[in-house]
Structure formats: structure tokens, C-alpha cells
Protein backbone atom coordinates (compact mmCIF):
# COMPACT_ATOMS: atom_id res chain seq x y z
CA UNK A 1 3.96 -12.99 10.99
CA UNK A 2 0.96 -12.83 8.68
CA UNK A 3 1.19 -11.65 4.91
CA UNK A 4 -1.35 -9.43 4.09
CA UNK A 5 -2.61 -7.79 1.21
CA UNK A 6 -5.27 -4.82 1.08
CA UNK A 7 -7.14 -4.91 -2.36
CA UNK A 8 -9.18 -1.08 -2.98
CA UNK A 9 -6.25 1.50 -0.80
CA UNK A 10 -8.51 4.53 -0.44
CA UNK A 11 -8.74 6.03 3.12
CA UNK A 12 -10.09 3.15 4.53
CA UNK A 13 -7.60 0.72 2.50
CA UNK A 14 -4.69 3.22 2.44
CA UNK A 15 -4.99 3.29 6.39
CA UNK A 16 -4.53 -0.36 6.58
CA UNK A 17 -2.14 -1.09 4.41
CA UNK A 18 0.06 1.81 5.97
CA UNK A 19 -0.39 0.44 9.05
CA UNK A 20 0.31 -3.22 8.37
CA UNK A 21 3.64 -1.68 7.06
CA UNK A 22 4.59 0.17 10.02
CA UNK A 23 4.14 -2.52 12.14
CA UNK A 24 6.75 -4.98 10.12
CA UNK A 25 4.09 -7.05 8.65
CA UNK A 26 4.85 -8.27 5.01
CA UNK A 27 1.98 -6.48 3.38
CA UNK A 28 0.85 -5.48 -0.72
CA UNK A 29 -1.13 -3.09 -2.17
CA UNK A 30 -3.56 -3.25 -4.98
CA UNK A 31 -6.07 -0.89 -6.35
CA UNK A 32 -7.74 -0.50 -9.90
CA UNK A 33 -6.26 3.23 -10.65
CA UNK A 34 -3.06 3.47 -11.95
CA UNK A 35 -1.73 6.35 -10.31
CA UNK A 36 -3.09 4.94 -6.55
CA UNK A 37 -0.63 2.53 -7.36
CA UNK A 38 2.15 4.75 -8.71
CA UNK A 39 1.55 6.67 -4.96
CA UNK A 40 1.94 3.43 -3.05
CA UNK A 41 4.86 2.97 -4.67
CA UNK A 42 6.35 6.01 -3.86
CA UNK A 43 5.33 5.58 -0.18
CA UNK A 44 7.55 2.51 -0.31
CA UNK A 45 4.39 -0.40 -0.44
CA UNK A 46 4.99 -3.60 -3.18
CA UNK A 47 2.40 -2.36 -5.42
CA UNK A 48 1.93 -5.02 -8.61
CA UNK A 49 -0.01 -4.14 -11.41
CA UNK A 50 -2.36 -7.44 -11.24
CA UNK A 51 -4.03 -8.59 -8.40
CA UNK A 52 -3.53 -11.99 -8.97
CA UNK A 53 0.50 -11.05 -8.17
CA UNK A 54 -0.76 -8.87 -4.80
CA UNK A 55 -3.22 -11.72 -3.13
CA UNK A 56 -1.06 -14.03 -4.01
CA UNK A 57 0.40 -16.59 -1.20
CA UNK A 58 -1.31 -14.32 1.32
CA UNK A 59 -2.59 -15.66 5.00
CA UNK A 60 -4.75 -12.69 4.86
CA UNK A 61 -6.70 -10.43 2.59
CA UNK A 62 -8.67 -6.82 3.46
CA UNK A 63 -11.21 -5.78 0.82
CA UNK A 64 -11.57 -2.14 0.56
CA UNK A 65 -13.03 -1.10 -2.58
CA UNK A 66 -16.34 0.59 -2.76
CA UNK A 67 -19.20 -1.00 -1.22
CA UNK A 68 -21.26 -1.84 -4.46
CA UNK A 69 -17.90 -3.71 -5.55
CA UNK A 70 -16.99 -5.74 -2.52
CA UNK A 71 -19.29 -8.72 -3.95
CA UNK A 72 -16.99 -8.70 -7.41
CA UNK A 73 -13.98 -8.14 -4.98
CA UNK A 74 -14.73 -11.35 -2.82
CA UNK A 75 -15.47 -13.67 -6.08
CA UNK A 76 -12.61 -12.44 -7.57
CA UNK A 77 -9.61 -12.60 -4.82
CA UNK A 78 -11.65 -15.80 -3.35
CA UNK A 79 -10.01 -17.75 -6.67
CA UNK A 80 -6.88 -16.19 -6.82
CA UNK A 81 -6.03 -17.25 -3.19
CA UNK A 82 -6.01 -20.21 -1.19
CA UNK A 83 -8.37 -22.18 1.10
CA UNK A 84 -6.12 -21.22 4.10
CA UNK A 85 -6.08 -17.48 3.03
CA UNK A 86 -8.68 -15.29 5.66
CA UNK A 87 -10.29 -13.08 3.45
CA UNK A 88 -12.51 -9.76 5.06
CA UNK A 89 -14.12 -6.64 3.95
CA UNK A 90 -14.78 -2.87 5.30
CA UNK A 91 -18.12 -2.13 3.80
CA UNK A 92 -20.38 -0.21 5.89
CA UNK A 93 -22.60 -2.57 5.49
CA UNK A 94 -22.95 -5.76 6.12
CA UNK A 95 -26.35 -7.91 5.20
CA UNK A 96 -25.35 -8.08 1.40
CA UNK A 97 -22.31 -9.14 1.87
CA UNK A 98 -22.64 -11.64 4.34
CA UNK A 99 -25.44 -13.40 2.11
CA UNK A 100 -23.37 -13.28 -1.03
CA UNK A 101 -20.11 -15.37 0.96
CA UNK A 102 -23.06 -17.97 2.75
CA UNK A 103 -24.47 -18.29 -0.77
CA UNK A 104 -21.19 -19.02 -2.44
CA UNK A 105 -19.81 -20.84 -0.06
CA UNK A 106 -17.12 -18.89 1.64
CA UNK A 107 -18.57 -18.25 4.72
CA UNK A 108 -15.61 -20.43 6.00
CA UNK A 109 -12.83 -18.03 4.70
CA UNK A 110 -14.67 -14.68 4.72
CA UNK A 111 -15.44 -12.89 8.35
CA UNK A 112 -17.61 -9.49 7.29
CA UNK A 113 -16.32 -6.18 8.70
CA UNK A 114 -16.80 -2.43 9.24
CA UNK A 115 -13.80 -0.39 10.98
CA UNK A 116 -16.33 2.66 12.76
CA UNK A 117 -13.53 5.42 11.31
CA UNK A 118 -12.65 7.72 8.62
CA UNK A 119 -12.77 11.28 8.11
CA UNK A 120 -14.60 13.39 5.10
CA UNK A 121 -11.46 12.90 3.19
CA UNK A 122 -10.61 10.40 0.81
CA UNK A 123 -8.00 8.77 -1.11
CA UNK A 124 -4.64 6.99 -0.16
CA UNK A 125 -2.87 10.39 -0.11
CA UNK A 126 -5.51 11.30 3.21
CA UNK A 127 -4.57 7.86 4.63
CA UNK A 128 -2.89 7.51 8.32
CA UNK A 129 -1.35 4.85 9.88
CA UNK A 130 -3.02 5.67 12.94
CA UNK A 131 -6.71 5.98 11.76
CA UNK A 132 -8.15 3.05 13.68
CA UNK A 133 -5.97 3.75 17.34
CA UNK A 134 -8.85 3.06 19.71
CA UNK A 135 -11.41 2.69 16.84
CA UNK A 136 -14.65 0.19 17.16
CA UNK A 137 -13.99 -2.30 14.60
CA UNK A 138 -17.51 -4.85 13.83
CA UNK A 139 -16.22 -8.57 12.78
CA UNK A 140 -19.28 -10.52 11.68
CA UNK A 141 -18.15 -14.37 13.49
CA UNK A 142 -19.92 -17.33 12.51
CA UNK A 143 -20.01 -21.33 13.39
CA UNK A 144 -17.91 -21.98 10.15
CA UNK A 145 -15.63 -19.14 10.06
CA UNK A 146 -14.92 -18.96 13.68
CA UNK A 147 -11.06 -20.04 13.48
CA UNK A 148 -10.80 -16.78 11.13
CA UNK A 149 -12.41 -14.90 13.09
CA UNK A 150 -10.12 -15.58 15.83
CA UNK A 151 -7.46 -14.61 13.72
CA UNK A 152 -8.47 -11.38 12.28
CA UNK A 153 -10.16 -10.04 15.80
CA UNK A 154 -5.88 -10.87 17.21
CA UNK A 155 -4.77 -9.33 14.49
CA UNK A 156 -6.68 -5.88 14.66
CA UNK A 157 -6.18 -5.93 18.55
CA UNK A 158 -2.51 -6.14 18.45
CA UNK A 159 -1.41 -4.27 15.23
CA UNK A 160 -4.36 -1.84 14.85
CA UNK A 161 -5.27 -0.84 18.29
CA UNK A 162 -8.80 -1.36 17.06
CA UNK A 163 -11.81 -2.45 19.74
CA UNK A 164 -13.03 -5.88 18.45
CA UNK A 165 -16.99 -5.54 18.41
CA UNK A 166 -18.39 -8.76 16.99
CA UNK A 167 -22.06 -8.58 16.15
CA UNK A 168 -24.61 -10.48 13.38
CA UNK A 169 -24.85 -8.68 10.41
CA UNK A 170 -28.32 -8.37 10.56
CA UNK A 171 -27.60 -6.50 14.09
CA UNK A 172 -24.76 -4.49 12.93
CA UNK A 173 -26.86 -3.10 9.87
CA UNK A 174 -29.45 -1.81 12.34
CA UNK A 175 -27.19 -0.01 14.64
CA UNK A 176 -24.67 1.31 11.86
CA UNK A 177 -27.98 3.07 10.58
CA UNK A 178 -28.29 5.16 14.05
CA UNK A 179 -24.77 5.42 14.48
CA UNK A 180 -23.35 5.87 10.84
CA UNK A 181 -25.40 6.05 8.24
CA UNK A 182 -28.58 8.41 9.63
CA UNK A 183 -26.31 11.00 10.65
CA UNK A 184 -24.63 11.60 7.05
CA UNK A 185 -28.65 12.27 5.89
CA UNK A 186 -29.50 14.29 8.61
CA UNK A 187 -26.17 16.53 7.90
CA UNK A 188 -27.01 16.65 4.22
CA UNK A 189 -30.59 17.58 5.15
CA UNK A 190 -28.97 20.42 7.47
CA UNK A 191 -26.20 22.10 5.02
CA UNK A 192 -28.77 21.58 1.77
CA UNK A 193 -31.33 23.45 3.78
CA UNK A 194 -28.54 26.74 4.33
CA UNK A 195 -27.38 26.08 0.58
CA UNK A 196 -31.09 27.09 -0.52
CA UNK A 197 -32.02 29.46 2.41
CA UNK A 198 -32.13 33.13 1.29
CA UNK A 199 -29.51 34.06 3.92
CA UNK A 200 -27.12 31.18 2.83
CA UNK A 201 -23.80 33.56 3.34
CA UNK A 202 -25.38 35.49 6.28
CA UNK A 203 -25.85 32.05 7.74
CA UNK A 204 -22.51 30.97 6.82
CA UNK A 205 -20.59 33.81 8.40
CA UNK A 206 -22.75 33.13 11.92
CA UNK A 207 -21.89 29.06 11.59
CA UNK A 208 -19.64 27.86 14.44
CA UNK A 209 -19.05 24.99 16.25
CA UNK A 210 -23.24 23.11 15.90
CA UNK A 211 -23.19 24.11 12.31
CA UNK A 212 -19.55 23.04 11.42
CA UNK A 213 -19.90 19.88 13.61
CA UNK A 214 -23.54 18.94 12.12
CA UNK A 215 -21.99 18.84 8.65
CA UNK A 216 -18.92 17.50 8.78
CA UNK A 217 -19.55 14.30 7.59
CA UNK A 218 -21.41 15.99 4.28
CA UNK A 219 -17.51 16.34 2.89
CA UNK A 220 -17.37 12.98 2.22
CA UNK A 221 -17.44 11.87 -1.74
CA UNK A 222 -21.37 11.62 -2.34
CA UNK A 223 -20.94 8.74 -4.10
CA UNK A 224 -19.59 6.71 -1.22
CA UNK A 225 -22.29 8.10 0.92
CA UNK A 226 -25.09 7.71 -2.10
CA UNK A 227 -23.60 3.76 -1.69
CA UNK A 228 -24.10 3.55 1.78
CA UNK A 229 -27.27 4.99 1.87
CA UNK A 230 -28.98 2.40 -0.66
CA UNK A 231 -27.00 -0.15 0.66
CA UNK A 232 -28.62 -0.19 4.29
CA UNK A 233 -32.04 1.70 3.00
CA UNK A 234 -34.71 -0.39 4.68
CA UNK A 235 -32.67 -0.02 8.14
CA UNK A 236 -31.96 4.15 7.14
CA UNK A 237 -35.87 4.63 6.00
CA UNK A 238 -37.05 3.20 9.50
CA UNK A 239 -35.10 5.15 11.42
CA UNK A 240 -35.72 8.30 9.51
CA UNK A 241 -39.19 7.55 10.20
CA UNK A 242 -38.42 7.70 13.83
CA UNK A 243 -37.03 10.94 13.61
CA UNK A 244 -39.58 12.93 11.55
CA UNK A 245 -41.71 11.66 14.12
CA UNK A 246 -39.83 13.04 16.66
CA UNK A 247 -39.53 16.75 14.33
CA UNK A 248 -43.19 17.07 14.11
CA UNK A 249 -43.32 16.43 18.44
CA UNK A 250 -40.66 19.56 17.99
CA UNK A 251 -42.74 21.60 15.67
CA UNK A 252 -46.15 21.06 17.82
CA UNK A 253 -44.51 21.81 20.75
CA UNK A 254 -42.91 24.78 19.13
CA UNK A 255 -46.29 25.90 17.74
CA UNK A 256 -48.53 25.45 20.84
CA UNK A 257 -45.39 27.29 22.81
CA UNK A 258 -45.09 24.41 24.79
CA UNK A 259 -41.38 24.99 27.17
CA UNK A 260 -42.24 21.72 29.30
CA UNK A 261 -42.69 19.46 25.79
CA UNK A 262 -39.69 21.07 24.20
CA UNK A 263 -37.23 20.62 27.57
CA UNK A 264 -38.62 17.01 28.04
CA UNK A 265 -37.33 16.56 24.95
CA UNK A 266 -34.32 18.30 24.71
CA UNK A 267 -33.45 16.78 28.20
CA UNK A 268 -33.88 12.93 26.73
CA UNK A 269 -31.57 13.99 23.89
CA UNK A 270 -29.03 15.64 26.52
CA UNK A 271 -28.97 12.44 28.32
CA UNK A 272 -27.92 10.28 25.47
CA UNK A 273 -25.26 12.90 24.67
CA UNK A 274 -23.98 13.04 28.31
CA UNK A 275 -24.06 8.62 28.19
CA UNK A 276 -21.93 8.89 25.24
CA UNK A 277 -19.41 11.18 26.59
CA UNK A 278 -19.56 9.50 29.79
CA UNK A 279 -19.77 5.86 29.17
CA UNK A 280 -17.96 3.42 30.97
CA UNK A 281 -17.12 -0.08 29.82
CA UNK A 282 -14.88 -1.34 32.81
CA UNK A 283 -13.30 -4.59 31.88
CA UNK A 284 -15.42 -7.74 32.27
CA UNK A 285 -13.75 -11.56 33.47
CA UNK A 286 -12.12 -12.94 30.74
CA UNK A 287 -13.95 -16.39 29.23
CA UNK A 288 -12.31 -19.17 27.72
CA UNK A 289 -13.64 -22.04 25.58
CA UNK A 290 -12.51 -25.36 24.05
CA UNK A 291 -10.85 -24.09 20.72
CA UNK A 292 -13.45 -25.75 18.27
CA UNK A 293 -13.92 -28.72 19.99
CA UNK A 294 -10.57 -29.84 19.53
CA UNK A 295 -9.96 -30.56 23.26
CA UNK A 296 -12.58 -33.08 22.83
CA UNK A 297 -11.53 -34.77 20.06
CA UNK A 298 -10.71 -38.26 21.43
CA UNK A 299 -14.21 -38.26 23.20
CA UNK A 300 -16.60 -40.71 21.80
CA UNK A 301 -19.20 -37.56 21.64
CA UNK A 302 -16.83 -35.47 20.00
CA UNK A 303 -18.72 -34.25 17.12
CA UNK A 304 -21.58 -33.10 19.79
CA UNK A 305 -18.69 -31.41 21.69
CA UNK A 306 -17.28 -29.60 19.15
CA UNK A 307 -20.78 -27.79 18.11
CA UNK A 308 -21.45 -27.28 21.71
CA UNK A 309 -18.12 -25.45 22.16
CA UNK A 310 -18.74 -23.75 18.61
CA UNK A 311 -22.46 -22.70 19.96
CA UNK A 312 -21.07 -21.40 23.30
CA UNK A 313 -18.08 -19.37 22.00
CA UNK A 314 -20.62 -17.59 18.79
CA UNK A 315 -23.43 -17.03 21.30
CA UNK A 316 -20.98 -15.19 24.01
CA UNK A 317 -19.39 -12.96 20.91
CA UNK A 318 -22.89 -11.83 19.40
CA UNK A 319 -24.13 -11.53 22.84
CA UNK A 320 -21.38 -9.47 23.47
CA UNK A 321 -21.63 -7.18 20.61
CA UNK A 322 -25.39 -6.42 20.94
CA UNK A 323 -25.01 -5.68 24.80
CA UNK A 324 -22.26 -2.31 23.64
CA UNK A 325 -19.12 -4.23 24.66
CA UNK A 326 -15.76 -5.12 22.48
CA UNK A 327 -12.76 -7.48 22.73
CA UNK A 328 -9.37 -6.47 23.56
CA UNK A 329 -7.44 -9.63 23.30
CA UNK A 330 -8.46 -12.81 21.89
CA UNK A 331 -5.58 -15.59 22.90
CA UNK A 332 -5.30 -19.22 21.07
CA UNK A 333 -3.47 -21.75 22.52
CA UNK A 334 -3.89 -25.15 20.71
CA UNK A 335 -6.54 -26.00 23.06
CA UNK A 336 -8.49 -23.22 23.83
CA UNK A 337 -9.65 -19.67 22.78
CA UNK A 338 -9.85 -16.68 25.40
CA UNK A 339 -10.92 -14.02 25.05
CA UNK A 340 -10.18 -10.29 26.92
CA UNK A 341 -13.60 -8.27 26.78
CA UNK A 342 -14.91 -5.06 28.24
CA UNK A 343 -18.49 -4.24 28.96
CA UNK A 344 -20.73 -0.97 29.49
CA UNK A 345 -21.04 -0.55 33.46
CA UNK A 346 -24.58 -0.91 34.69
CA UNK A 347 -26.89 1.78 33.32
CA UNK A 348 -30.00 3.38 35.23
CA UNK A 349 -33.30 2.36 33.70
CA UNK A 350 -33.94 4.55 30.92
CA UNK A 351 -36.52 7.68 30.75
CA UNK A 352 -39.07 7.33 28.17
CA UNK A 353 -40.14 10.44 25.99
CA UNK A 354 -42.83 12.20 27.05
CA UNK A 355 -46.08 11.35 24.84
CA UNK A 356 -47.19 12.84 21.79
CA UNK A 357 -49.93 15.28 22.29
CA UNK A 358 -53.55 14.38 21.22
């Protein structure tokens, strides 16, 4: 039975720390406004006025505050706990984070993370217990951190329901800005365009299900998405790049009254739609590995064992990541880690755009 704390209890944080508590888990609150705590309290959470009194003794802390923070957030919880304590974020992105622990040395307590959930709300008050049921949830694992890792990825399997996805930062920053961060901009391009247009409440009254879905994720505080945004912008501006390359292909082809060009493309885009709704990720043979060497301790090569069996174990969890799959167990005996995985079924060979004219 882990303690756990959750330090920042917005959405994100306030859907943790909700659900720690209803699963039995001794858990505390902090957060920097007063009356977030006062609300905890209410909902029945230990909520202490210092942090140093809500990390402390803890086996395992969740960092939740706003991106831009999370650096201050590690430095300051990484000295007010102790060398055994497992200490993670939520940030949408990774990179930054990641360097700060390796350059401070806690890459061996802290295990980088991004649960892929939310809603445009915010706030403890629009937190649920059950935000992150079924939820892809990215642990960062590394050579020195891997017994953490371990930990957490059991710990979000069992009490959160979450799938485990572990992936390098560097690889997780590159796919959040497809999956996460791209959309927000393109549905902030999409309602500011209708907030100028001289028809704004015509085109309001007409907006149904495209428009409403499209710009959904625009309710969100601007100032979290504004974070997220500079936070990942070299990975956001390439891929925007992609896609105004793929509007002006629209706009020739809508120009030159090209139907072939324009279904071509419309197909291509149908097909990802239909793989997302459709995908299948049946689950794969479970693998097992000597838990950090330790089976091998009495050998003579031990030390060469032990990074072997560290090599083997990171390279199958990255490898696992990148290829679309996710944990859903991750069992430690004193001996040996295994782990319960599920991969994307066999795929045919992709269709390639159709070339740009000229």
C-alpha cells in the first residue's frame, strides 16, 4: 500500500488524487491556492498548508502543476522527500523535463509522464475519479530509473485503469504534437476564423456536430494551452508545416476543380479516421526479464549481466511504445520483471498521398 501525494490538484491533479482515495490508498493533497485546498478538504482529502507536511514520508509523488512550473516542482519536492520516494510528473511535455531531472541528477527517482486525458474544463471542482479508465498514460523509463518505473507503470495499471505506453521523451514529444498539441491550434485556427467571419452568429446557429467537435478542445484555459504550445514548439511548427502544405494541395485542387485530387485526399484522411476507430491491438506474449540483474548477482560477470538485462528490458519498453502498443500489467517478483503488453494487429502497407501538382 503506497502513500502518495499529488502536488498542483487541478483536473489533471484533482483526478488523481480522487482516485488514489477511492481506491484506499493513503494519499495528500497540495496545491498553491488557498481555497483548492479549502475544497479538498471538504471533499474529505488531508490537505496541509505546506508541502513539506504533504510529500512528506511518501513512497510516491505526482507533480501536477502547470507545465512551466514542473521544473521548480521537481527541485523543490526532490529535497523535501527521500531517496526511496518515486517522484513523476503530467506535463504534456516531456523533453524539458526529462533534461532538467538527467541534469540534476534525479533521473534515478523521477520517471517523466503524460496521462493522454482531460476535458476543456479545469480545476479540482471538474475533477473525476474516473478520468483516466482506459486512458493512454506515456511513462518515460530509463536504465537508472527502471525499478521506478516498474513501480509507477503497476501502480497506474491496477488503481487507474490507465494503458501503460512507455516511450523516450524525445519520441513522445513528436507524437504528442500530432496527437495533442496540433489539434488544440488547428481548433483555435477554426473557431477564431467564425469569431471574425461576417456571418459569425449565422454560422453559429448552422454549427453541429464538425463544428462543435473541431473546437472542443479551444475551451480549455489558454494559458495551459499557450504553455503547451511553446513548450513542444519546434515539434508543433514542423508539423504545422506539414499541414499548410497539405491546405494549399486542398486549395489548388479546389481552384483547378480538381474532384480526383480532392477525393484522393479526402480518402487518405478517411482511412486514418476509419484505423483509429477500428484499431486493434490484440494482446501480444508476455516477456519477462532478470529484475535488474539481480538474478545474476553471484555470477562472476555480474556487473555485465545486470546492464545486459537493464539494456534488454529499456529497449523492449521504448520499442514497444514507438510501435503503438501499451502495458497492461507489469509483475515483480524478486527475481524478475514481466510484463503484460498489447500490440496493434498487422496493418496493410500504407497508401501514399497523391503528388503535388506541378
Amino acid at each position: 500500500m503506497l502513500r502518495a501525494a499529488v502536488v498542483g490538484t487541478g483536473l489533471i491533479g484533482g483526478s488523481i488524487l480522487l482516485r488514489l482515495r477511492e481506491r484506499g490508498l493513503d494519499v495528500a493533497g497540495w496545491d498553491p491556492d488557498a481555497a483548492t485546498r479549502a475544497e479538498g478538504r471538504a471533499r474529505g482529502v488531508v490537505f496541509p498548508d505546506a508541502l513539506a507536511d504533504a510529500v512528506r514520508d511518501r513512497d510516491v509523488v505526482f507533480l501536477c502543476g502547470p507545465l512551466s512550473s514542473l521544473p521548480e516542482a521537481l527541485h523543490n519536492v526532490s529535497g523535501l522527500t527521500g531517496p526511496g520516494c518515486v517522484l513523476t510528473d503530467v506535463g504534456s511535455t516531456k523533453g524539458g523535463i526529462a533534461a532538467y531531472a538527467a541534469a540534476h541528477g534525479l533521473t534515478g527517482r523521477f520517471v517523466p509522464g503524460h496521462p493522454m486525458a482531460g476535458t476543456e474544463r479545469a480545476g479540482l471542482t471538474a475533477a473525476s475519479p474516473a478520468l483516466f479508465d482506459g486512458a493512454a498514460w506515456v511513462l518515460c523509463p530509463t536504465a537508472a530509473g527502471l525499478d521506478r518505473f516498474r513501480t509507477l507503470a503497476a501502480l497506474l495499471v491496477d488503481v487507474f485503469g490507465a494503458r501503460v505506453v512507455p516511450l523516450d521523451p524525445d519520441a513522445h514529444d513528436a507524437a504528442a504534437a500530432l496527437a495533442s498539441h496540433l489539434p488544440h491550434l488547428l481548433a483555435g485556427a477554426l473557431a477564431a476564423t467564425v469569431a471574425e467571419a461576417d456571418l459569425r452568429d449565422a454560422a453559429l446557429g448552422l454549427a453541429a456536430g464538425s463544428f462543435r467537435d473541431g473546437t472542443r478542445v479551444v475551451g480549455t484555459p489558454a494559458a495551459r494551452t499557450v504553455d503547451m504550445l511553446l513548450n513542444n514548439r519546434d515539434q508543433v511548427l514542423a508539423q504545422l508545416d506539414r499541414v499548410t502544405g497539405l491546405l494549399d494541395r486542398y486549395a489548388a485542387a479546389l481552384r483547378g476543380g480538381d474532384a480526383p485530387a480532392l477525393a484522393d485526399l479526402q480518402q487518405r484522411a478517411r482511412g486514418l479516421r476509419l484505423a483509429l476507430l477500428d484499431r486493434e491491438l490484440p494482446a501480444a506474449a508476455p516477456r519477462t526479464f532478470p529484475r535488474a540483474g539481480e538474478a545474476d548477482g553471484a555470477k562472476a560477470d555480474g556487473g555485465a549481466a545486470h546492464g545486459a538485462a537493464v539494456d534488454g528490458e529499456l529497449a523492449y519498453l521504448l520499442e514497444l511504445g514507438a510501435a503503438g502498443g501499451y502495458l497492461t500489467g507489469c509483475t515483480v517478483t524478486d527475481a524478475t520483471v514481466t510484463y503484460a503488453a498489447h500490440l496493434p494487429a498487422a496493418q496493410p502497407p500504407a497508401t501514399h498521398l497523391p503528388a503535388a501538382p506541378g
